[in-house]
C-alpha atoms as a PDB file:
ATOM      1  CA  UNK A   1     -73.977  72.509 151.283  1.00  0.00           C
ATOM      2  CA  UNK A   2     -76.061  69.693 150.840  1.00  0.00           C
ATOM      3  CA  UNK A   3     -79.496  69.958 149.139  1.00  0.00           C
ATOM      4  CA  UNK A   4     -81.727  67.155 149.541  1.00  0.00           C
ATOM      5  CA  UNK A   5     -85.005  66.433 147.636  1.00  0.00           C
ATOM      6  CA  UNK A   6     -88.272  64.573 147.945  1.00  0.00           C
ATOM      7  CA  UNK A   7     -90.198  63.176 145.626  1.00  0.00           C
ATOM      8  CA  UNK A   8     -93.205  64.362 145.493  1.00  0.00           C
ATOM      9  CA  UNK A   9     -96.411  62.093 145.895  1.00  0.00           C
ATOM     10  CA  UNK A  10     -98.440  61.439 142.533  1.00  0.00           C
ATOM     11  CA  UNK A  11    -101.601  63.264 142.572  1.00  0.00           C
ATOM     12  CA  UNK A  12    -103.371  60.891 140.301  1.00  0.00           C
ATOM     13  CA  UNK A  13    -102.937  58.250 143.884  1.00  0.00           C
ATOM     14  CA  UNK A  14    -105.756  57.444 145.056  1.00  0.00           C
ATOM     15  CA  UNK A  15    -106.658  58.682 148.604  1.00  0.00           C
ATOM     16  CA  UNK A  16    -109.684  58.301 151.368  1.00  0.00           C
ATOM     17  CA  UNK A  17    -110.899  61.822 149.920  1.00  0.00           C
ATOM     18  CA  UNK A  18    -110.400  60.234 146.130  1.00  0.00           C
ATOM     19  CA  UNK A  19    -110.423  56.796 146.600  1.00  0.00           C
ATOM     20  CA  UNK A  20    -110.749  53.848 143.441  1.00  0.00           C
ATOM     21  CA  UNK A  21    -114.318  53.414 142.661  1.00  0.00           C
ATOM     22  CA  UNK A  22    -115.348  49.712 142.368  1.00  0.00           C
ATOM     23  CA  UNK A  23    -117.925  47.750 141.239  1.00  0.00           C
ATOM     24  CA  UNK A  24    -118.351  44.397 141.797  1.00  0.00           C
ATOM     25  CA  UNK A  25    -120.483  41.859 139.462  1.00  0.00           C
ATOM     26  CA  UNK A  26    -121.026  38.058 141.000  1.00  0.00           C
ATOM     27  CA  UNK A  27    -124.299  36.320 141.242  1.00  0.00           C
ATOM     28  CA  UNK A  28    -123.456  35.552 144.871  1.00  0.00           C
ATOM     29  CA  UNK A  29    -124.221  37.701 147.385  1.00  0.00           C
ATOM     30  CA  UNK A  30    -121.978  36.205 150.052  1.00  0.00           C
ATOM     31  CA  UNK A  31    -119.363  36.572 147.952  1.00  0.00           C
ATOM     32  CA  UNK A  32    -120.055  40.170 146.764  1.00  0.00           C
ATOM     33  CA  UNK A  33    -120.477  41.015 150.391  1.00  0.00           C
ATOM     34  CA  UNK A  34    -116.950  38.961 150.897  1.00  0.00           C
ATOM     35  CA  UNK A  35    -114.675  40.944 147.995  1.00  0.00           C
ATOM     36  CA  UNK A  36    -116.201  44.276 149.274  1.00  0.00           C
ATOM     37  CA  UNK A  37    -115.516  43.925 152.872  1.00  0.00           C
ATOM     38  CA  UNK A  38    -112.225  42.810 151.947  1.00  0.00           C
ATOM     39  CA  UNK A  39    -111.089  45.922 149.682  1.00  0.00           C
ATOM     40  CA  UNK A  40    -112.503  48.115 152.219  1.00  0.00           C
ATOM     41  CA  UNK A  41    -109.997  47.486 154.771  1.00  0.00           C
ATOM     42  CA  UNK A  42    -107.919  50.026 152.177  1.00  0.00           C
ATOM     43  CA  UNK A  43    -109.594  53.289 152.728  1.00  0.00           C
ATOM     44  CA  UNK A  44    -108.300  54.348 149.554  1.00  0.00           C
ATOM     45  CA  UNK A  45    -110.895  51.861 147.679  1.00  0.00           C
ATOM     46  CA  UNK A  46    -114.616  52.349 147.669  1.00  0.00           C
ATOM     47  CA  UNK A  47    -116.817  49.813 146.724  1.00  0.00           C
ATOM     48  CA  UNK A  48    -119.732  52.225 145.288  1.00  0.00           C
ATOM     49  CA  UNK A  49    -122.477  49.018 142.968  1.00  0.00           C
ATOM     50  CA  UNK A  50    -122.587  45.631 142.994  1.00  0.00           C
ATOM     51  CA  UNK A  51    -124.818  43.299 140.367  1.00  0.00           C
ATOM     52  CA  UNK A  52    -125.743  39.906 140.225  1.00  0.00           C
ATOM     53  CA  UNK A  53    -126.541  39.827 136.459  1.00  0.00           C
ATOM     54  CA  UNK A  54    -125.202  40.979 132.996  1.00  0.00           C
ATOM     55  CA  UNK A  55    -128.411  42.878 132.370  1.00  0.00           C
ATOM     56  CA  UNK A  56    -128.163  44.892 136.039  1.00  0.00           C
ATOM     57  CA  UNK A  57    -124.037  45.275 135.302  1.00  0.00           C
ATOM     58  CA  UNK A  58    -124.285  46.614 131.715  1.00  0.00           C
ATOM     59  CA  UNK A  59    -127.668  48.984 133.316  1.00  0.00           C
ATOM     60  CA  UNK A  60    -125.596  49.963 136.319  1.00  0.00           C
ATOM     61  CA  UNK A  61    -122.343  50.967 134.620  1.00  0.00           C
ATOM     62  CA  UNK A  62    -123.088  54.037 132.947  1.00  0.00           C
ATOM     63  CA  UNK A  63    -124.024  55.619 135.749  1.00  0.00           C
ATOM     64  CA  UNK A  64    -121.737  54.802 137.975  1.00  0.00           C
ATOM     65  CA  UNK A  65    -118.217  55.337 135.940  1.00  0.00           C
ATOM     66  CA  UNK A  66    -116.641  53.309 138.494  1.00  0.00           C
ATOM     67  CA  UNK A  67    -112.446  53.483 137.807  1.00  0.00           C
ATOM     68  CA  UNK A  68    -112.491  49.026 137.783  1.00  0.00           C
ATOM     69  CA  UNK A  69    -115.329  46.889 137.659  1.00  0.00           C
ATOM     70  CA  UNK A  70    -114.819  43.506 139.331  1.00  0.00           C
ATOM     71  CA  UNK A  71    -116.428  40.347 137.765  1.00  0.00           C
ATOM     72  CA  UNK A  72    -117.215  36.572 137.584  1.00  0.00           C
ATOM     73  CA  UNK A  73    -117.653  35.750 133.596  1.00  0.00           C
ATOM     74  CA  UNK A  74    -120.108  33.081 135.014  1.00  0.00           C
ATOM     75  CA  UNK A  75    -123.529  35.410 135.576  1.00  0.00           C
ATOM     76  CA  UNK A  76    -126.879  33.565 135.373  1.00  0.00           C
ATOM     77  CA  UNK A  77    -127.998  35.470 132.385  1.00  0.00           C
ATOM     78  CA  UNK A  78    -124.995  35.410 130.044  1.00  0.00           C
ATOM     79  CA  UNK A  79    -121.248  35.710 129.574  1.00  0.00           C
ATOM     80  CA  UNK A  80    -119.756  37.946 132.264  1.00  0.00           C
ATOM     81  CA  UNK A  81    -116.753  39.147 129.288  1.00  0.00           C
ATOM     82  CA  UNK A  82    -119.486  41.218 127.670  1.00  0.00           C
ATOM     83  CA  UNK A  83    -119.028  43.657 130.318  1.00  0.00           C
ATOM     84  CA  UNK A  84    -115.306  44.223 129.122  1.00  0.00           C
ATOM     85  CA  UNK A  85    -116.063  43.803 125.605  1.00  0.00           C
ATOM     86  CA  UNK A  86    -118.802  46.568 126.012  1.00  0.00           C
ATOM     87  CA  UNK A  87    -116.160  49.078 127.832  1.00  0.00           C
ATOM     88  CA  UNK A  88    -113.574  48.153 125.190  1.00  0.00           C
ATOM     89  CA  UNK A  89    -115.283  48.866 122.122  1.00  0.00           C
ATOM     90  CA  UNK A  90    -116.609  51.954 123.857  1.00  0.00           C
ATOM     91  CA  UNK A  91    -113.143  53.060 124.821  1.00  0.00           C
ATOM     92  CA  UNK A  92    -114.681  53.562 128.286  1.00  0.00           C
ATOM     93  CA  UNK A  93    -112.369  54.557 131.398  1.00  0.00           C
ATOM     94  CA  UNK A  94    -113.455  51.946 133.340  1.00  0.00           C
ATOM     95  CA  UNK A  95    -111.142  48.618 133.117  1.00  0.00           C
ATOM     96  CA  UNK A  96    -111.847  45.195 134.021  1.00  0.00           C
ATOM     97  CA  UNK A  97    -110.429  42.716 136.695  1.00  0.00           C
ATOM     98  CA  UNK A  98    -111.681  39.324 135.903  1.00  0.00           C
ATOM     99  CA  UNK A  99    -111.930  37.071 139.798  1.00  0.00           C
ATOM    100  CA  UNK A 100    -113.107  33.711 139.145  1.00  0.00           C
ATOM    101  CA  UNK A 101    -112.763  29.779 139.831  1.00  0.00           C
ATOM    102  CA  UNK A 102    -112.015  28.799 136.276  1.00  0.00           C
ATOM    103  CA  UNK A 103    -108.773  27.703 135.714  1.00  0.00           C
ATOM    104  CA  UNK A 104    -109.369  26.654 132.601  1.00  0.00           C
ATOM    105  CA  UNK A 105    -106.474  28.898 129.790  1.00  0.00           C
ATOM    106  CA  UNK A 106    -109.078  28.652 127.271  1.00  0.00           C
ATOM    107  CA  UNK A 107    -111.247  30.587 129.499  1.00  0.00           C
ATOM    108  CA  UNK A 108    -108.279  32.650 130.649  1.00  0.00           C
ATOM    109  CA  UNK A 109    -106.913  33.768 127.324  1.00  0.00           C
ATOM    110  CA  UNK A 110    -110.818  34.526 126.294  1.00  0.00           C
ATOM    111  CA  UNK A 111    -110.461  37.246 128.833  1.00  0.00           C
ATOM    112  CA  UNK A 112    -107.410  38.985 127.730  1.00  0.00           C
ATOM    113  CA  UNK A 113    -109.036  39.071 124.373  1.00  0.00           C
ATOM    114  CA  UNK A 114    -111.980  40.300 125.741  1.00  0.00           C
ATOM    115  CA  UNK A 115    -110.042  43.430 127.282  1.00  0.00           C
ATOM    116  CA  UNK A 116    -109.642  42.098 130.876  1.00  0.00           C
ATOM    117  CA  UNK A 117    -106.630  44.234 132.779  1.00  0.00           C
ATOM    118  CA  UNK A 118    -106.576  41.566 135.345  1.00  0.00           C
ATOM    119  CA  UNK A 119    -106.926  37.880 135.875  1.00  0.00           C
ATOM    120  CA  UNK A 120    -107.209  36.087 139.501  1.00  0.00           C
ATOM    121  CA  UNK A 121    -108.426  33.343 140.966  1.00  0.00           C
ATOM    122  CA  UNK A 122    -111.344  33.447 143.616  1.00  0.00           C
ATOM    123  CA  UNK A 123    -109.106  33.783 146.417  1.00  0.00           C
ATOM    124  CA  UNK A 124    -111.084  35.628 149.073  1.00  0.00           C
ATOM    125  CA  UNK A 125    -108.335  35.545 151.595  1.00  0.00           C
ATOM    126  CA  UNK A 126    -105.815  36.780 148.859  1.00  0.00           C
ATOM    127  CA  UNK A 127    -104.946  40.563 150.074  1.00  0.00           C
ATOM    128  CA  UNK A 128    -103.457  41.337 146.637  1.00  0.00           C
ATOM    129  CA  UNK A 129    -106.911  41.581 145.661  1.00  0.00           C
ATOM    130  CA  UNK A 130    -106.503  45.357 146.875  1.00  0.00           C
ATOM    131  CA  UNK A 131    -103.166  45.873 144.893  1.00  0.00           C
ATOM    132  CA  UNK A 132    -104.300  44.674 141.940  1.00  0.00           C
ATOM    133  CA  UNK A 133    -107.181  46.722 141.695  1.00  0.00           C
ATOM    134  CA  UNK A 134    -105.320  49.899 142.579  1.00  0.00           C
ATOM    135  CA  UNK A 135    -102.775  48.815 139.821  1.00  0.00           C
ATOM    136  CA  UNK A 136    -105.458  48.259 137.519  1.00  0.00           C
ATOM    137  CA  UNK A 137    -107.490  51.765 138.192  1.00  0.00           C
ATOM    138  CA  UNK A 138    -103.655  52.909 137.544  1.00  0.00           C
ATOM    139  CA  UNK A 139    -103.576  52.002 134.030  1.00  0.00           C
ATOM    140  CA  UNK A 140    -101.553  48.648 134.426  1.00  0.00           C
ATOM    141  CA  UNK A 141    -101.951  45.131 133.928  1.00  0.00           C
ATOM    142  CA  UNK A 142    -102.527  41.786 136.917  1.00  0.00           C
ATOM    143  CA  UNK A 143    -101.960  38.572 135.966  1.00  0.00           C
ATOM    144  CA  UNK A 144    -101.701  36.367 139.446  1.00  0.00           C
ATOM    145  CA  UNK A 145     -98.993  33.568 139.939  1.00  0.00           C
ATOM    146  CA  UNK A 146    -101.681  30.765 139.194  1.00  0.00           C
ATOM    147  CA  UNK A 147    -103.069  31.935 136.092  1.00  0.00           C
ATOM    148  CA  UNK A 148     -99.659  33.430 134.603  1.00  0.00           C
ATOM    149  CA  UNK A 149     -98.082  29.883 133.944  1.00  0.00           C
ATOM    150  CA  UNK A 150    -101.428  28.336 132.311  1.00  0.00           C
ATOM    151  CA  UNK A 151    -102.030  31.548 130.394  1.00  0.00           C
ATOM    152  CA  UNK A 152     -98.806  31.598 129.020  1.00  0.00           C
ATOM    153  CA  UNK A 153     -99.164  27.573 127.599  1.00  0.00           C
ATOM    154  CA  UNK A 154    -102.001  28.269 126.083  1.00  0.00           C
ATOM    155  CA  UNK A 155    -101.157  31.839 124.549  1.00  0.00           C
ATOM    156  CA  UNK A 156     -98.403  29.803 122.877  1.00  0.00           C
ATOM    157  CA  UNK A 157    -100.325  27.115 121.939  1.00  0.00           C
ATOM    158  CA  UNK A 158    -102.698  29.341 119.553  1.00  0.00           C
ATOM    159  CA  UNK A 159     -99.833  31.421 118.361  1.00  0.00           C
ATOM    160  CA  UNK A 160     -96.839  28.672 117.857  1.00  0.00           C
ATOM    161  CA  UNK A 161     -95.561  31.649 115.221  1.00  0.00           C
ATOM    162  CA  UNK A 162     -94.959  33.571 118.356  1.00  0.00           C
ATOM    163  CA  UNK A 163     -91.492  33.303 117.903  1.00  0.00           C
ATOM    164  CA  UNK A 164     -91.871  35.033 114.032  1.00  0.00           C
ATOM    165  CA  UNK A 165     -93.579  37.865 115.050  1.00  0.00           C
ATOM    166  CA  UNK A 166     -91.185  38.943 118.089  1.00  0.00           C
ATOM    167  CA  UNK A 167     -87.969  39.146 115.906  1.00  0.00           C
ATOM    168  CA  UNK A 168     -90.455  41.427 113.524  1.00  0.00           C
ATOM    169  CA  UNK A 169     -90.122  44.041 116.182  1.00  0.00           C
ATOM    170  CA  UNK A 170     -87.429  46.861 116.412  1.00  0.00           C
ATOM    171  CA  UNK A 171     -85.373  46.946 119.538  1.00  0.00           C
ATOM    172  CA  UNK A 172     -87.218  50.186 120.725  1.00  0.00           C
ATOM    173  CA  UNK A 173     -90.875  48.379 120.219  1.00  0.00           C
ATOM    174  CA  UNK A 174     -89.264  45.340 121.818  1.00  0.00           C
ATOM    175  CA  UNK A 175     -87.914  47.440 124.642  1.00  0.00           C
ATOM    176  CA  UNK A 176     -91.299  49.064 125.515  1.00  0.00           C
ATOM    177  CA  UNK A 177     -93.033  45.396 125.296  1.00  0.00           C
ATOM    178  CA  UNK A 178     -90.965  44.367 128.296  1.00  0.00           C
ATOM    179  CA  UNK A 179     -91.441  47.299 130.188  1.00  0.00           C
ATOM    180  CA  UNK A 180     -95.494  46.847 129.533  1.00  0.00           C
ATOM    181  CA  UNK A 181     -94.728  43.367 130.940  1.00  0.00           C
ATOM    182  CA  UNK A 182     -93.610  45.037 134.205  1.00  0.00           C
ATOM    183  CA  UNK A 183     -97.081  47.208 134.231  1.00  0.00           C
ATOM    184  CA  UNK A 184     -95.825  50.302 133.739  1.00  0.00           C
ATOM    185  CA  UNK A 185     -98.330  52.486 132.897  1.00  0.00           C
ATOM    186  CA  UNK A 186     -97.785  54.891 129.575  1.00  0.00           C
ATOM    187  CA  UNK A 187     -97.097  57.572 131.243  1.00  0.00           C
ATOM    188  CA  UNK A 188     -94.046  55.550 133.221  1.00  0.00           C
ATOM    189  CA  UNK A 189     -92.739  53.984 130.242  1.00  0.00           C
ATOM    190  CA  UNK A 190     -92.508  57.717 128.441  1.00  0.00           C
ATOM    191  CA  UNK A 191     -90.237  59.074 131.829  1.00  0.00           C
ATOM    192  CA  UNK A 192     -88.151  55.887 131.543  1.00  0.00           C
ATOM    193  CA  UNK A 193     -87.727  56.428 128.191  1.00  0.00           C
ATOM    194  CA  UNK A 194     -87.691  59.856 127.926  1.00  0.00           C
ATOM    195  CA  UNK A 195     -90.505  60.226 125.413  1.00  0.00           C
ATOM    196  CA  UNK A 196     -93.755  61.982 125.180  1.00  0.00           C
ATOM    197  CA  UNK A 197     -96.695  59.321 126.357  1.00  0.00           C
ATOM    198  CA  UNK A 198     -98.176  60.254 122.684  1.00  0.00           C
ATOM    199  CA  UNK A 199     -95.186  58.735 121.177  1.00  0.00           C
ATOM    200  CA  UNK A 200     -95.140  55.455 123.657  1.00  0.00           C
ATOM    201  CA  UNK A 201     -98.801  55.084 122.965  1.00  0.00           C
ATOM    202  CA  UNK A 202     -97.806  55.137 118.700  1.00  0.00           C
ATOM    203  CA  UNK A 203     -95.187  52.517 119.920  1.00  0.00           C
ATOM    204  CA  UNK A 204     -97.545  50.841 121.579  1.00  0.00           C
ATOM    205  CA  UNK A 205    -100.176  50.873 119.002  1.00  0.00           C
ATOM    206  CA  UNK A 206     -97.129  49.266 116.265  1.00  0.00           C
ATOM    207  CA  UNK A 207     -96.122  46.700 118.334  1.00  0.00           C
ATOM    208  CA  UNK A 208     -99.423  45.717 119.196  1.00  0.00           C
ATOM    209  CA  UNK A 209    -100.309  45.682 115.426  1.00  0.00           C
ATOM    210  CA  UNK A 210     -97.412  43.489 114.738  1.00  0.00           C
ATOM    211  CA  UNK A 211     -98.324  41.004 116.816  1.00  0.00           C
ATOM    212  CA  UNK A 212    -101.962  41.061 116.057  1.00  0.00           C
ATOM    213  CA  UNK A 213    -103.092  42.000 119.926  1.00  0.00           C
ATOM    214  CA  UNK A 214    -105.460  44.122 121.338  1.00  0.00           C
ATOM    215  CA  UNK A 215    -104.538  44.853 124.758  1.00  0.00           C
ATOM    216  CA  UNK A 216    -101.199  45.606 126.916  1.00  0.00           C
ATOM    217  CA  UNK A 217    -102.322  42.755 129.184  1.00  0.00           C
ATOM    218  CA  UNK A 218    -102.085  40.548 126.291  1.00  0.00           C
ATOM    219  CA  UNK A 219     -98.735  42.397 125.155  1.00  0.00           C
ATOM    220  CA  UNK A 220     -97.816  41.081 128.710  1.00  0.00           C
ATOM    221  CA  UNK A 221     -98.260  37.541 127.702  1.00  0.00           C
ATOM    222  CA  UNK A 222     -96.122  37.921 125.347  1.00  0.00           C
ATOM    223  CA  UNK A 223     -92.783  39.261 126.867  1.00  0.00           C
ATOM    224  CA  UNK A 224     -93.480  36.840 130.024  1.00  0.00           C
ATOM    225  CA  UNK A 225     -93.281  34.459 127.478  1.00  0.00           C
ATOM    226  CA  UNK A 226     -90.025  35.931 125.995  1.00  0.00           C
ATOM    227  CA  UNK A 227     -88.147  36.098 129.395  1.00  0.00           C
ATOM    228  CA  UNK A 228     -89.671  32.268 130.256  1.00  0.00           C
ATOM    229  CA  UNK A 229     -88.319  30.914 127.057  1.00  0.00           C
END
């Protein structure tokens, strides 16, 4: 007899009924109108706010618990990172996706530190853009093909010990660093492994201390790094 099985479909996808809730953050209004009528071709993604300034993003927020907020770090009234600094240090659920022009890896590397999940380019004919933000209301990490390169130079520009503080890790912590690099989320990494996701996130938290990071997206960085040496 043969038995065949199925997997079954995860119930934390999202779904028209349960879709990801957005908010998007851009002084421009054609362009706001642009990224939203863009990630609603998915009817799994719901664009539910927009702002056009820090102070109506930060005021808007709270209320709206949105699963990824999309912004430009460019708003008229001050930097655009506060927003992901503010959910960081609040331990919020809602995660960041950074979309801008700049190219430059100061500004780049700014917004890993600043808790960004994601970095892309303004793009708006870039259908990733709806990937990506799934990923990201997943509990991965985006880095896009032009700001990977540029973000890695300048990551190893401000940590030339980089080197030092990889062969400090254990081959399990080192192990679970590239598989963050692939954006796994926790709870993938602990079935890969076979491990609880409370003892991938204590991992986590060593190698992370270790190297003196904050984020997985910056953890990301690193192994990239590591397989591009």
């Amino acid at each position: 007899m043969t038995i065949t099985t199925t997997s079954r479909p995860d119930p934390r996808a999202p779904t028209p009924q349960h879709p990801v809730r957005v908010v998007v953050v851009d002084r421009d209004r054609t362009v706001r109108d642009a990224i939203a009528d863009l990630l609603e071709i998915d009817p799994t993604i719901s664009v539910v706010g927009e702002a056009d300034t820090l102070h109506r993003a930060l005021t808007l927020l709270p209320g709206l618990a949105p699963d990824v907020v999309i912004i430009d770090p460019r708003l008229p009234d001050g930097d655009g990172l506060r927003i992901c600094r503010n959910l960081k240090a609040t331990k919020a659920a809602t995660r960041c996706l950074v979309l801008t022009s700049q190219v430059e890896p100061e500004a780049m590397l700014d917004a890993v530190h600043a808790g960004a999940a994601g970095y892309m380019i303004k793009d708006l004919t870039e259908l990733a853009l709806g990937d990506a933000v799934k990923a990201i209301a997943a509990g991965k990490s985006r880095l896009d093909s032009h700001s990977t390169p540029v973000l890695m130079n300048e990551f190893r520009r401000r940590h030339s010990d980089q080197r030092a503080l990889l062969a400090s890790l254990t081959t399990m912590e080192m192990t679970i660093l590239l598989l963050l690099a692939e954006g796994l989320s926790n709870k993938q990494i602990a079935s890969r492994m076979f491990f609880t996701e409370n003892t991938v996130r204590a991992y986590i938290a060593r190698l992370m201390s270790k190297l003196g990071i904050d984020t997985p997206a910056q953890a990301g960085v690193y192994a990239a790094q590591l397989r591009n040496a």
